[in-house]
C-alpha atoms as a PDB file:
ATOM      1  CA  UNK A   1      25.301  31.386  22.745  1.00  0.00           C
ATOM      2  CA  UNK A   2      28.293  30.866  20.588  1.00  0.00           C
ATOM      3  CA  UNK A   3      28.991  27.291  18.510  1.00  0.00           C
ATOM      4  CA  UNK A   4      32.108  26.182  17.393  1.00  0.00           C
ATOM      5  CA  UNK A   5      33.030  23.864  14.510  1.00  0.00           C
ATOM      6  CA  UNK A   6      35.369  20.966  14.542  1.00  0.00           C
ATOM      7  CA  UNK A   7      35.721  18.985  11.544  1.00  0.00           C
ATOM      8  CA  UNK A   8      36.960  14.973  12.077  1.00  0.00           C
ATOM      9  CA  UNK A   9      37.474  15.382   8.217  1.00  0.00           C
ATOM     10  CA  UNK A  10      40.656  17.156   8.551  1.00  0.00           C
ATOM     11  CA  UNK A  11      41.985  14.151  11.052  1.00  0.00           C
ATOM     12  CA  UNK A  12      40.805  11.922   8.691  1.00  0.00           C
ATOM     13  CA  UNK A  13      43.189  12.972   6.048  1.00  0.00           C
ATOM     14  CA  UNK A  14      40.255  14.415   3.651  1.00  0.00           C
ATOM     15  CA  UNK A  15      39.066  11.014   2.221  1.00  0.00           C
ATOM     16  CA  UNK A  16      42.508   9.366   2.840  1.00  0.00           C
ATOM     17  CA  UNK A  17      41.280   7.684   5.796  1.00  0.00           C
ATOM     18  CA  UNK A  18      37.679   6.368   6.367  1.00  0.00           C
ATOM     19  CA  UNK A  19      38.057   4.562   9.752  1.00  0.00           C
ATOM     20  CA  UNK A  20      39.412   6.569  12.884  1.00  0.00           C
ATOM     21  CA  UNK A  21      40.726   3.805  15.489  1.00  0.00           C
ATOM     22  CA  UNK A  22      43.731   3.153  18.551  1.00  0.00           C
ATOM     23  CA  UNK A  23      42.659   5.135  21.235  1.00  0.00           C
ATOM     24  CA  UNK A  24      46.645   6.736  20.200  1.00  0.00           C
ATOM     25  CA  UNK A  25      45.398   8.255  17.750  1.00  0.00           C
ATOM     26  CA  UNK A  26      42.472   9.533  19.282  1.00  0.00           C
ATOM     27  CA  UNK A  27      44.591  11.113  22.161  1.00  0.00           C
ATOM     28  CA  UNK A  28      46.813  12.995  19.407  1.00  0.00           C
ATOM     29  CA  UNK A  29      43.779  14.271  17.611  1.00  0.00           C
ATOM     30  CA  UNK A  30      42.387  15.232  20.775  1.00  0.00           C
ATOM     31  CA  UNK A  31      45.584  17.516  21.042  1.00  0.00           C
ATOM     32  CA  UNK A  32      45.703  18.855  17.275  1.00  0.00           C
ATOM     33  CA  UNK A  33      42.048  19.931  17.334  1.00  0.00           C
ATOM     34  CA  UNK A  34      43.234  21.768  21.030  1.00  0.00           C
ATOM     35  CA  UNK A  35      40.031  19.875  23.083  1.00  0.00           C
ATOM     36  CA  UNK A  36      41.085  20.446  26.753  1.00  0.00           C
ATOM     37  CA  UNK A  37      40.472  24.375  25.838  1.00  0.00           C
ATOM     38  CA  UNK A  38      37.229  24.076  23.808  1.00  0.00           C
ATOM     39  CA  UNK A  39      35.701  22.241  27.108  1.00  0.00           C
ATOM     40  CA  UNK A  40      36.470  24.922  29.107  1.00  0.00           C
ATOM     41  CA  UNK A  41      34.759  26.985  26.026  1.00  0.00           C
ATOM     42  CA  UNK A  42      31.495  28.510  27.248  1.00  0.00           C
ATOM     43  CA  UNK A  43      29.385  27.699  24.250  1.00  0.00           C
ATOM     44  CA  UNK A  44      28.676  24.315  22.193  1.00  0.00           C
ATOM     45  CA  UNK A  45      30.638  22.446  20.062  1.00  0.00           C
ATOM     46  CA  UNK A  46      29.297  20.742  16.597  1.00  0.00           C
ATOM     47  CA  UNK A  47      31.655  17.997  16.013  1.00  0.00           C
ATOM     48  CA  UNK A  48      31.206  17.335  12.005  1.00  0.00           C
ATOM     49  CA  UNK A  49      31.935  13.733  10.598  1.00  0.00           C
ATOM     50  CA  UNK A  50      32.313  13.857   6.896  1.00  0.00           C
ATOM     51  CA  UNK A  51      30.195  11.020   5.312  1.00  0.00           C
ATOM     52  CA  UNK A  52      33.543   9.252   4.126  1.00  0.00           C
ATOM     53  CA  UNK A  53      34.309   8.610   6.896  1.00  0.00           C
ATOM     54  CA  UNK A  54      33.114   4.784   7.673  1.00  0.00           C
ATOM     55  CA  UNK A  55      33.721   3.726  11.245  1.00  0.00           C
ATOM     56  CA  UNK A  56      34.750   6.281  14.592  1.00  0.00           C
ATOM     57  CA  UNK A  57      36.102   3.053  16.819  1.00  0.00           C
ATOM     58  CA  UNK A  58      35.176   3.149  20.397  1.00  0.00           C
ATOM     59  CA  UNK A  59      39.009   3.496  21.354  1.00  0.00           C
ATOM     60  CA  UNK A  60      39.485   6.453  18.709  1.00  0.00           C
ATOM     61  CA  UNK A  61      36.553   8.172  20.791  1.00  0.00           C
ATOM     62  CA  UNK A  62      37.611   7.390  24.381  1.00  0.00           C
ATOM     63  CA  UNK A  63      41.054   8.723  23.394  1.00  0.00           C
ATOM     64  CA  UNK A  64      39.532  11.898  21.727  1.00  0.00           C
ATOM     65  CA  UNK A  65      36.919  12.146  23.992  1.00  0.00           C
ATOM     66  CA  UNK A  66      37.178  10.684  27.503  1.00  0.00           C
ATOM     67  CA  UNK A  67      38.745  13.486  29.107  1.00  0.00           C
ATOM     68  CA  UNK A  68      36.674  15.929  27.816  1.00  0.00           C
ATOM     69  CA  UNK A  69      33.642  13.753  29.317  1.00  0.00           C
ATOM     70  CA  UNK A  70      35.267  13.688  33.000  1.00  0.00           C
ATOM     71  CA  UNK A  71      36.231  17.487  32.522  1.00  0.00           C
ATOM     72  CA  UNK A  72      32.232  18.443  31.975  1.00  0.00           C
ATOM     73  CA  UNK A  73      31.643  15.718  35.206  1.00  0.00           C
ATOM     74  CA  UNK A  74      29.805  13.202  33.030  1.00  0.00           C
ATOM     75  CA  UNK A  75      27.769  12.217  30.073  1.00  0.00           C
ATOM     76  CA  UNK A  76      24.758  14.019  29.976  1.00  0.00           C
ATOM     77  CA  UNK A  77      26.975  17.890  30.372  1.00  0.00           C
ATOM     78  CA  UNK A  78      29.030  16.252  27.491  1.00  0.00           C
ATOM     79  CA  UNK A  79      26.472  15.817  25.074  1.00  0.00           C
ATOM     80  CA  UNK A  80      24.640  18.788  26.117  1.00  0.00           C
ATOM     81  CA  UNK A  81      28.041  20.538  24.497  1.00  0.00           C
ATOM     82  CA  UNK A  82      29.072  18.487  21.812  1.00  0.00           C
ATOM     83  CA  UNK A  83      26.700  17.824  19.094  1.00  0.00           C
ATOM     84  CA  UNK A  84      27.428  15.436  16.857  1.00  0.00           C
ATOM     85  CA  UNK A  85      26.819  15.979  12.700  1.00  0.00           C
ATOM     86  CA  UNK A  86      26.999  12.880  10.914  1.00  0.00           C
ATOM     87  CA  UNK A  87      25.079  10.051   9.231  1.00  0.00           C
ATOM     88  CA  UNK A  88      23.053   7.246  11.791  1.00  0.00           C
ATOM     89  CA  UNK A  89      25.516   4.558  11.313  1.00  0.00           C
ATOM     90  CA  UNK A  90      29.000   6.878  12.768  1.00  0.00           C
ATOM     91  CA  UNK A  91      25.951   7.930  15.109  1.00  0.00           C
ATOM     92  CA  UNK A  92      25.270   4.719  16.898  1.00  0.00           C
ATOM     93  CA  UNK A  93      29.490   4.609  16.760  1.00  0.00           C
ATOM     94  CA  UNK A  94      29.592   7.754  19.162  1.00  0.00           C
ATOM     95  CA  UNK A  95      26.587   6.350  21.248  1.00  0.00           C
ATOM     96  CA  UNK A  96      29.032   3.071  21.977  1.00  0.00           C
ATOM     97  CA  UNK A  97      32.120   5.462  22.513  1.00  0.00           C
ATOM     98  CA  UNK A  98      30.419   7.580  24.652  1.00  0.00           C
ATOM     99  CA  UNK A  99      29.100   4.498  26.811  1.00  0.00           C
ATOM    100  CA  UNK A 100      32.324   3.424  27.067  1.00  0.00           C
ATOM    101  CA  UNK A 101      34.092   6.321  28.174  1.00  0.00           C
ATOM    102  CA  UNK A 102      31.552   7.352  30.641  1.00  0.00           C
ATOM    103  CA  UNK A 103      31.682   3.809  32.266  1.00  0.00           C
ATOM    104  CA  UNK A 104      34.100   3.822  35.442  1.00  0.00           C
ATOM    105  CA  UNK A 105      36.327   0.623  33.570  1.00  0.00           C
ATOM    106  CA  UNK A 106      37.401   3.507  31.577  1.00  0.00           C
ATOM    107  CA  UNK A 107      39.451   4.237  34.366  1.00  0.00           C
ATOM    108  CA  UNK A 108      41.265   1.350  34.314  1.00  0.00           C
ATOM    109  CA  UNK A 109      42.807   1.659  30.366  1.00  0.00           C
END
């Protein structure tokens, strides 16, 4: 099965910016790294977070990632496509994010 790359270094300004928030800016990355055609992709995604980069805030990842979580129909497809590469701190980050955007309040922002 095929794996594509995305690199959250190249939102991130390389090194210019170290903490990805506003769930604004999380839609328009969304958009730049073209998201609503790599979840119809049939393979995985690795989703690489550079180790400059500090802090992914749970409204940076429901913008990038929220519709690509009700697209698959739900967490557990979601994570079985995108794989996240990064350190255990921006880990436990995505773990909130993704809690958040699976939860049906998301709805409501």
């Amino acid at each position: 099965m095929d794996v594509k790359e995305i690199n959250l270094g190249a939102i991130a300004g390389e090194k210019r910016v170290r903490n990805l928030s506003g769930k604004e800016r999380g839609i328009a990355a969304r958009q730049k790294l073209g998201l609503d055609a790599l979840d119809q992709f049939p393979g995985e995604i690795a989703v690489i977070i550079p180790d400059f980069v500090d802090t992914i805030s749970p409204s940076f990842f429901q913008g990038l990632f929220s519709q690509s979580i009700r697209a698959l129909h739900g967490k557990a497809a979601f994570l079985k496509k995108y794989h996240f590469v990064a350190n255990d701190s921006i880990k436990r980050w995505i773990e909130i994010g993704v809690r958040n955007a699976s939860s049906s309040r998301d709805e409501l922002i």
